[in-house]
Protein backbone atom coordinates (compact mmCIF):
# COMPACT_ATOMS: atom_id res chain seq x y z
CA UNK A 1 3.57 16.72 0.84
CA UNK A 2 1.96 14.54 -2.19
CA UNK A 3 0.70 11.33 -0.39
CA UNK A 4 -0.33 8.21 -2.76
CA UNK A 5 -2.01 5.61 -1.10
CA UNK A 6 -2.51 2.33 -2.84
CA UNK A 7 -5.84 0.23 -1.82
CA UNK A 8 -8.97 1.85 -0.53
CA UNK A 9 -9.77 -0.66 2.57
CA UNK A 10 -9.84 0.68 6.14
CA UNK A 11 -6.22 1.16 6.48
CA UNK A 12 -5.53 2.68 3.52
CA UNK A 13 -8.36 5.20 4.13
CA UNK A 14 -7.17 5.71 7.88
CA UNK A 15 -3.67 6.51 6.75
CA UNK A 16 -5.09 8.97 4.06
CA UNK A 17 -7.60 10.63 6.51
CA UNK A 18 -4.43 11.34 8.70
CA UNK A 19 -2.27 12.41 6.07
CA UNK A 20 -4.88 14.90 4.50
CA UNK A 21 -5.97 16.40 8.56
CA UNK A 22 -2.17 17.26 7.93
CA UNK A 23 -2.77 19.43 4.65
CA UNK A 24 -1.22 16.28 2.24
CA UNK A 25 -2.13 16.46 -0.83
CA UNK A 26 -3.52 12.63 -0.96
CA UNK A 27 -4.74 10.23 -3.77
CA UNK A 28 -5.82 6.75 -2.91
CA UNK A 29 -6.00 4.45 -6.11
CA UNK A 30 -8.25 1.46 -5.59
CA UNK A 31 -8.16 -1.88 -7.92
CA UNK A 32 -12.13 -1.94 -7.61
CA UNK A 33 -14.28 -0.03 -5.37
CA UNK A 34 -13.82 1.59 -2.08
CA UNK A 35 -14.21 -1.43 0.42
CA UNK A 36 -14.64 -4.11 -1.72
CA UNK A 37 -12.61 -6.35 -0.29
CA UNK A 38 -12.29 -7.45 3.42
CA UNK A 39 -13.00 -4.00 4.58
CA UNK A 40 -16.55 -4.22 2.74
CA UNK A 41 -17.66 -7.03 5.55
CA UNK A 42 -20.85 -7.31 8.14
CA UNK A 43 -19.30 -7.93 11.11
CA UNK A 44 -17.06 -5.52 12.74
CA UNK A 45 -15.84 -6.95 15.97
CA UNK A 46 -13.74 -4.61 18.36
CA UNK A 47 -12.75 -6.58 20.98
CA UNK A 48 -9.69 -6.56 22.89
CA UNK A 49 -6.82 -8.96 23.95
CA UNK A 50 -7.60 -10.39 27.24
CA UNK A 51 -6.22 -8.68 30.01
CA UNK A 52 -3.21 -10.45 31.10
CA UNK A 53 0.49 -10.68 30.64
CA UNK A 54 0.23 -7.24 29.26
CA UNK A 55 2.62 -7.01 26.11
CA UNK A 56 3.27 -3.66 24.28
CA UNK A 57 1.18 -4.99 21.35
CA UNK A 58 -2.14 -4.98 24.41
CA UNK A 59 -1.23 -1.83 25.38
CA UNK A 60 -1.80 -0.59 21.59
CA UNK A 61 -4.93 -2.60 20.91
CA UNK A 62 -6.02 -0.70 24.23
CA UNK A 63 -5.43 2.67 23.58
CA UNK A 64 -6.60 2.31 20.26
CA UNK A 65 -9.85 0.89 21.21
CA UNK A 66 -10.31 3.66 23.99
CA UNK A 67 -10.11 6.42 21.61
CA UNK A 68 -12.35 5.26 18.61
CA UNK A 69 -15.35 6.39 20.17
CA UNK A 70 -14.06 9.97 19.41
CA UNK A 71 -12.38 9.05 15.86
CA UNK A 72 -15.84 7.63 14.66
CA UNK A 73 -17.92 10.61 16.20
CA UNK A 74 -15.74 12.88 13.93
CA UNK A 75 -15.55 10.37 10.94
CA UNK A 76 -19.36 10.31 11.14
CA UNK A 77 -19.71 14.05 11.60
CA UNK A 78 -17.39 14.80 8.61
CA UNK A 79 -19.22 12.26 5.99
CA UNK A 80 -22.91 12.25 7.57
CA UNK A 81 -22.99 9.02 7.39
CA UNK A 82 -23.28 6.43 10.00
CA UNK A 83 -20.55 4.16 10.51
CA UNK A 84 -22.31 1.34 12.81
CA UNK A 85 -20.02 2.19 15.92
CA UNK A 86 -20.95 1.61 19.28
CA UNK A 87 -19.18 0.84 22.24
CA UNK A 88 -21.65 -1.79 23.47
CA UNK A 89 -19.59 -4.36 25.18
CA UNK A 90 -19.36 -8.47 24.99
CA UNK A 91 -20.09 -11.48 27.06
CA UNK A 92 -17.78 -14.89 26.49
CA UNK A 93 -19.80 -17.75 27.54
CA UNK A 94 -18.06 -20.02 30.45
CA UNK A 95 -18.33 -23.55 29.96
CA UNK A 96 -15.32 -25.04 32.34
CA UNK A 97 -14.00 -24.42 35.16
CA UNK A 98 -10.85 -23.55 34.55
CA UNK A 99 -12.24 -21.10 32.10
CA UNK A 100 -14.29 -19.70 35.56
CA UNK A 101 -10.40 -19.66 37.32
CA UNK A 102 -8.98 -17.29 34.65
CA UNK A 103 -11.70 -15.03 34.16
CA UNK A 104 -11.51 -13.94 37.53
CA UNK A 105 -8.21 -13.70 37.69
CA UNK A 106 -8.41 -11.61 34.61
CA UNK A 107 -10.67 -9.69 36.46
CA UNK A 108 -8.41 -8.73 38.93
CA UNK A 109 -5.76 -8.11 36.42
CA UNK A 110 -8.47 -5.76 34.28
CA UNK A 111 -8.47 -3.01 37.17
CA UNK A 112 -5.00 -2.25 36.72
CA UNK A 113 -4.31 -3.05 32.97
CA UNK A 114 -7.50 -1.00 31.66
CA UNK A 115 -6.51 1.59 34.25
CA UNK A 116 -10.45 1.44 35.74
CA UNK A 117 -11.57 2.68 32.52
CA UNK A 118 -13.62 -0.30 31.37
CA UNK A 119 -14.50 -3.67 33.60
CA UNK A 120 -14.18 -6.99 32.87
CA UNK A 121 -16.40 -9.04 35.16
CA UNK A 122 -18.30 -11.97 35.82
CA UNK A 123 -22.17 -12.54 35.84
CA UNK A 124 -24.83 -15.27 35.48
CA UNK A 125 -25.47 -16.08 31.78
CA UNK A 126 -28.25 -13.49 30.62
CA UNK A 127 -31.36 -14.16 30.05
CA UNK A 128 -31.08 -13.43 25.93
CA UNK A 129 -28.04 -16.33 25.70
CA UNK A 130 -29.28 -19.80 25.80
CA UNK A 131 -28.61 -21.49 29.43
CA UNK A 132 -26.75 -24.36 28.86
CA UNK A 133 -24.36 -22.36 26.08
CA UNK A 134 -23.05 -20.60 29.87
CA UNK A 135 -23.59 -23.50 32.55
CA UNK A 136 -21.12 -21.24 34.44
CA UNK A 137 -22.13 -17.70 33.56
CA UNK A 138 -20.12 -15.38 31.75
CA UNK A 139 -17.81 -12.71 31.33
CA UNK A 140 -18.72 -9.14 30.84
CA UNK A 141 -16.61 -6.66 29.27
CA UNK A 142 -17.07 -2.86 28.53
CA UNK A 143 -14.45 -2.19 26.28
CA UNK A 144 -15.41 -3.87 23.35
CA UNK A 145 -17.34 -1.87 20.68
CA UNK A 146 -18.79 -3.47 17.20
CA UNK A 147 -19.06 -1.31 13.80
CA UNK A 148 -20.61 -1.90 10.60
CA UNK A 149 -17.47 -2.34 8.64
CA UNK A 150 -19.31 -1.70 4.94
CA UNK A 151 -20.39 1.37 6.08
CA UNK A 152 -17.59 2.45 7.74
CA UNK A 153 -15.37 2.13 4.95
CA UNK A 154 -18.00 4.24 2.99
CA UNK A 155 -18.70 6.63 5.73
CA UNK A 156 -14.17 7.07 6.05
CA UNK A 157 -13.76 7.79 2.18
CA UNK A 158 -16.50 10.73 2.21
CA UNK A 159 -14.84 12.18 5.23
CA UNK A 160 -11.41 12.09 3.15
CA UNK A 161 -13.15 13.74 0.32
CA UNK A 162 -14.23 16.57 2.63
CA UNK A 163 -10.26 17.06 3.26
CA UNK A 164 -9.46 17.08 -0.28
CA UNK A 165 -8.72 13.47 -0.62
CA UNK A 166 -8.84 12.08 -4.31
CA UNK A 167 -9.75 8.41 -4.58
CA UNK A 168 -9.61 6.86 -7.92
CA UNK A 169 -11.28 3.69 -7.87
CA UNK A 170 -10.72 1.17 -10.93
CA UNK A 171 -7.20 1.81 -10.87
CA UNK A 172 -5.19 -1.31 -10.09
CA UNK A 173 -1.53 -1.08 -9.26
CA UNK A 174 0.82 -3.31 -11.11
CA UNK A 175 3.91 -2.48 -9.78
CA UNK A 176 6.15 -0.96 -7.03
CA UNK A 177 8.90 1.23 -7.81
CA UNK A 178 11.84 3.17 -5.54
CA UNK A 179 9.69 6.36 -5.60
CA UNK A 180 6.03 4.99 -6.72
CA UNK A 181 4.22 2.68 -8.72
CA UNK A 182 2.77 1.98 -12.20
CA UNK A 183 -0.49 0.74 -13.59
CA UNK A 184 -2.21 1.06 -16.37
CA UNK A 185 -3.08 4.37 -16.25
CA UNK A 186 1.17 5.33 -16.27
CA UNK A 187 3.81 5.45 -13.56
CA UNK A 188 3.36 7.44 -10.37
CA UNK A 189 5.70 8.89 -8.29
CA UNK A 190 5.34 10.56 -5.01
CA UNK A 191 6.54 12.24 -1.96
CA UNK A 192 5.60 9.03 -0.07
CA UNK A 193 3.78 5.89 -1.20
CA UNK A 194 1.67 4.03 1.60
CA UNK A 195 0.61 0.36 0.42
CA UNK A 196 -2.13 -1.05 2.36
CA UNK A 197 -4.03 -3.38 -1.09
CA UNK A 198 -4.61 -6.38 1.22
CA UNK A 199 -3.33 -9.66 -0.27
CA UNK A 200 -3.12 -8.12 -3.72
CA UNK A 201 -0.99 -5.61 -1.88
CA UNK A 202 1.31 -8.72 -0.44
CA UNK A 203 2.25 -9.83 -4.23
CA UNK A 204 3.20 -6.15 -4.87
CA UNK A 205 5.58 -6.06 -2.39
CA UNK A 206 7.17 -9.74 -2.86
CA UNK A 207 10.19 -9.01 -4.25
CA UNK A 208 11.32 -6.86 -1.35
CA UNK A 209 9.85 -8.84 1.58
CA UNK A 210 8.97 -12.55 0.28
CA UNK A 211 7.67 -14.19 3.74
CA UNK A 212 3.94 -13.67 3.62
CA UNK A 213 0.94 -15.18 2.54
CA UNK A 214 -0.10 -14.18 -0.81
CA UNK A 215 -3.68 -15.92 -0.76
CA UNK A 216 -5.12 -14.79 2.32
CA UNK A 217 -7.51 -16.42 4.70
CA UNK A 218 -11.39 -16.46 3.75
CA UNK A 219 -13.88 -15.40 5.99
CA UNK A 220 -17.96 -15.87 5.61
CA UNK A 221 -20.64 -14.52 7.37
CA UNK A 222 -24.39 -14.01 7.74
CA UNK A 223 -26.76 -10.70 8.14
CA UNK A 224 -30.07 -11.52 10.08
CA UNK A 225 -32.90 -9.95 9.89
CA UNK A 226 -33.26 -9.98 13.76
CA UNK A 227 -33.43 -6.75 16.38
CA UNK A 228 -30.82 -6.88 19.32
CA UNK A 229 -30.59 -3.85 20.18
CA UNK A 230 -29.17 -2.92 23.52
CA UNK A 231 -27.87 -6.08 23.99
CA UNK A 232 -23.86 -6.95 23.82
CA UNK A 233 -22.06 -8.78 21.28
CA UNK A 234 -21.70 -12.53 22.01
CA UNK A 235 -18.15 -14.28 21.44
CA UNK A 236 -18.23 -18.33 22.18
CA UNK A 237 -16.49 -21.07 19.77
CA UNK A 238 -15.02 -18.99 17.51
CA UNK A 239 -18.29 -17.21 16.77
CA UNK A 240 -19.76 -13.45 17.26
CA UNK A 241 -23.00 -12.20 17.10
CA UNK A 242 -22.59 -8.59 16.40
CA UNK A 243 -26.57 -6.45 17.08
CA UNK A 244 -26.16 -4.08 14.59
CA UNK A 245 -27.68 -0.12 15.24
CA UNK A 246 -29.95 -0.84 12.46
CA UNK A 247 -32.01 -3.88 13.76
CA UNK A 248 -29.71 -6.19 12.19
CA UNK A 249 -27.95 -8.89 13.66
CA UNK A 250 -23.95 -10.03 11.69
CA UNK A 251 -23.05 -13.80 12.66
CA UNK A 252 -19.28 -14.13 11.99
CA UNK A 253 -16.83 -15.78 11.32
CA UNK A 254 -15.21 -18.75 9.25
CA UNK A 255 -10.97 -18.87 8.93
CA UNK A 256 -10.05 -20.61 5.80
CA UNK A 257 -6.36 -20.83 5.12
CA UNK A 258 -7.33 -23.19 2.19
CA UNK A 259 -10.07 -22.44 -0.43
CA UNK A 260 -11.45 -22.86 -3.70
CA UNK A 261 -13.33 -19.63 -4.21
CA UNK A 262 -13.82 -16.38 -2.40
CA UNK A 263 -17.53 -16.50 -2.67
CA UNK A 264 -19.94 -17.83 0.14
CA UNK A 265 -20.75 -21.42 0.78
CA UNK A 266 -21.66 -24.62 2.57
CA UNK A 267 -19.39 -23.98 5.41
CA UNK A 268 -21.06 -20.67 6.59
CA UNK A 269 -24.81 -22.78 7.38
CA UNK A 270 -22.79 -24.43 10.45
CA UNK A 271 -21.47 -20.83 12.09
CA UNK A 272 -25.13 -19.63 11.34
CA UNK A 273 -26.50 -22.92 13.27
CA UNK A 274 -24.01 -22.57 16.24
CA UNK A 275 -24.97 -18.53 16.07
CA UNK A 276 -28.37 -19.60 16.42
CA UNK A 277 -27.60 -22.12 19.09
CA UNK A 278 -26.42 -19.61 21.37
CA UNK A 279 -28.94 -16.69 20.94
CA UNK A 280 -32.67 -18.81 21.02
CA UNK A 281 -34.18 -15.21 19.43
CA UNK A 282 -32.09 -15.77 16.10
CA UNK A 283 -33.67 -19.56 15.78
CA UNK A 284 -36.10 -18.38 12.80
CA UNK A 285 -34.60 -14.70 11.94
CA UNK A 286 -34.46 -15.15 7.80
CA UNK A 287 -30.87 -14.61 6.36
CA UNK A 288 -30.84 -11.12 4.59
CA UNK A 289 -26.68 -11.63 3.40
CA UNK A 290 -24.39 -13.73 3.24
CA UNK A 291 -21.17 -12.58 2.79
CA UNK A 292 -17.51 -13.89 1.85
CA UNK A 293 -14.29 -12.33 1.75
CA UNK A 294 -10.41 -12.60 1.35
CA UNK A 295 -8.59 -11.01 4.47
CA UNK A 296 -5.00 -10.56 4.29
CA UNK A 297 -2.40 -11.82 6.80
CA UNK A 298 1.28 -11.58 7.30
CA UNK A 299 3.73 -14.56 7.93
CA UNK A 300 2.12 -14.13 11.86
CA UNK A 301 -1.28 -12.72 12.88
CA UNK A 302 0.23 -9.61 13.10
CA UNK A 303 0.74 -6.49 10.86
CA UNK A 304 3.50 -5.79 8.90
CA UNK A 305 4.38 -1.65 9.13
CA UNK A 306 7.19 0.40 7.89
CA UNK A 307 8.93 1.26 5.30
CA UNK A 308 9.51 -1.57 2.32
CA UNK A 309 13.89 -2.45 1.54
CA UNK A 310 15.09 -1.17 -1.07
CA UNK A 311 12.48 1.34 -1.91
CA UNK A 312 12.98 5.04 -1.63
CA UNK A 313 9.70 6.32 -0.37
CA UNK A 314 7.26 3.52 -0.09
CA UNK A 315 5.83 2.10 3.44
CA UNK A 316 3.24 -0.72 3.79
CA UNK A 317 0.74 -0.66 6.70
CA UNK A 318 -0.85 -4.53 5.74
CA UNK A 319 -1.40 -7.26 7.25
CA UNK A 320 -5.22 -6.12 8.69
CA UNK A 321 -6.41 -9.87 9.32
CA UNK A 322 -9.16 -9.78 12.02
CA UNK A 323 -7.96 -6.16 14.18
CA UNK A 324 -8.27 -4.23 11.15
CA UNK A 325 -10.93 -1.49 11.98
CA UNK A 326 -9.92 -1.97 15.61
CA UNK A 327 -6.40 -0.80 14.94
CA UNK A 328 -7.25 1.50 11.70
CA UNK A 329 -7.07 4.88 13.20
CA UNK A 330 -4.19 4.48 15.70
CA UNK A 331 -2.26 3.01 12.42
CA UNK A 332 -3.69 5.60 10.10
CA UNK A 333 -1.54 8.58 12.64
CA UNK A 334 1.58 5.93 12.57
CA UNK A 335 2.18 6.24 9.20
CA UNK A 336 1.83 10.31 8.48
CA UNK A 337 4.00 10.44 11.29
CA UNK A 338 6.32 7.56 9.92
CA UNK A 339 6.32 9.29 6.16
CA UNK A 340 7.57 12.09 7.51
CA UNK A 341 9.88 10.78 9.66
CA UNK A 342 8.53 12.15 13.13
CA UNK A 343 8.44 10.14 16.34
CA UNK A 344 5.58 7.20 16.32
CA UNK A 345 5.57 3.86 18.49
CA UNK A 346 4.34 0.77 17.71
CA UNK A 347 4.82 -2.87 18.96
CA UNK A 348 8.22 -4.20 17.72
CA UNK A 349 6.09 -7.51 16.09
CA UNK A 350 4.22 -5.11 13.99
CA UNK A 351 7.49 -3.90 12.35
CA UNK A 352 8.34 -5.44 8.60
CA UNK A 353 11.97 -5.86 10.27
CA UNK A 354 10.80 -8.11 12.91
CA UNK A 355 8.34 -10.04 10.23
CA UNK A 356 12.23 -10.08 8.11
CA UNK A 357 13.65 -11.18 10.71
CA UNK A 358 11.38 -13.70 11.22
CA UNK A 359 9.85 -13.16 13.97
């Protein structure tokens, strides 16, 4: 089958590692360069839902985060290149205590929901977290991983070249049409088209599904120079600290639905402060990066996946927002099942009918 994927961000690279482990014949054509756009970030964040009122959309996010350990192990293998993962876990701060109330009773709820794979429990605040940040100790998970998501972008695209994958960067996509797409290198047509171009990818596909944002929503964050290693990542106030494999510490994130530019600025220094706040060993770590970047989003938080109206043989897995390298792999299988038209299963609000519908 001769597989075109259009943007080479996680997604895209997922659904054109899956396609190729099928013997596709795959291209990718990239606007810039492999992970240059939200997919290029520091972060890298895998952290589930919390464990309650369990929804189909949970029990996705779940089994996708149980079985990345193995995907990265043979993404990693493949390239030779390290993509940051590590299943390392995260505490959340508790500051109230009716934060205290549901945490245990999320507790109770973890044993059966994460089917005693993983624990979600609560302990005094550790002694690397600053005391009065967790005047009520915190909670303690073991499912949550973090990955470097710049390098596992990079460390994804060489393992698709070792399957035969072709990715063309510099080739921007104009255009959508019923069995491919046009640019300025010509018109393409395919077997199957997957579009996953982030918000570039959401103006593509306008005139077939005109409810999403087109903009995106920025996100900033810092790389310190600081070693955390063995320690969990830290979630409190809208703000992670992510220790890094390589003795680097990612603070993360801002969520700007309104912006002048996509570059970093002034509004970053007050998630590094609050970072800094929380951890007392990242008080004087120097800033090595600061980073900025446009992350796409659907009319809701979640994805939009399936096959576009009133085109033959095109499909869109978008819509990556802040799950997208949590997620990538599970989707990546959806859609060279979908293009094929085999069996798959995803969560109905992930569906571009439901996001027609309007959710």
């Amino acid at each position: 089958m001769r597989v075109s994927v259009v943007g080479a961000g996680i997604w895209g690279l997922a659904s054109a590692y899956a396609c190729a482990l099928r013997g596709d014949e795959v291209t990718v054509y990239e606007a810039g360069e492999v992970g240059c756009g939200a997919s290029g970030g520091i972060v890298g964040a895998l952290a589930p839902l919390v464990p309650d009122q369990w929804t189909p959309k949970k029990q996705f996010q779940f089994e996708s985060l149980h079985s990345a350990a193995n995907f990265w192990a043979e993404v990693d293998k493949k390239s030779g290149q390290l993509s940051g993962y590590g299943r390392i876990g995260r505490v959340q701060p508790l500051q109230t205590e009716r934060a205290k109330e549901l945490a245990v009773a999320r507790a109770e709820e973890s044993r059966t929901l994460w089917q005693g794979k993983y624990q979600w429990t609560l302990h005094s605040c550790p002694e690397f977290i600053a005391p009065e940040v967790a005047p009520l100790g915190v909670i303690h998970d073991t499912l949550s991983a973090r990955i470097f998501p710049a390098q596992a972008a990079r460390s994804l695209a060489l393992a698709c070249k070792t399957l035969g994958v072709k990715i063309l960067e510099n080739h921007r996509v104009e255009s959508l049409h019923p069995d491919g797409f046009s640019g300025a290198f010509g018109r393409v047509k395919s077997d199957a088209v997957i579009l996953s171009a982030g918000s570039e990818g959401f103006r593509m596909m306008d005139p077939y599904v005109p409810i999403h944002e087109t903009t995106g929503v920025k996100g900033q964050a810092a790389l310190l120079d600081a070693d955390l290693t063995g320690q969990p990542q830290v979630y409190a106030g809208g703000v992670y600290v992510i220790p890094h494999a390589n003795g680097t510490v990612a603070i993360g994130s801002t969520s700007e639905t309104s912006w002048d530019y996509p570059e970093p600025d002034g509004k970053l220094d007050a998630v590094i402060a609050q970072a800094r706040a929380m951890v007392p060993a990242l008080a004087d770590a120097p800033v090595l990066q600061r980073w900025a970047g446009i992350r796409p989003k659907a009319r809701r938080r979640d994805p939009m996946v399936g096959k576009l109206p009133e085109l033959e043989r095109v499909f869109t897995v978008s819509g990556a927002f802040k799950i997208g390298f949590g997620l990538a792999h599970s989707l990546g299988e959806v859609m060279a099942r979908m293009i094929r038209d085999e069996p798959y299963s995803i969560p109905e609000s992930f569906t571009v009918e439901w996001h027609l519908a309007g959710g």
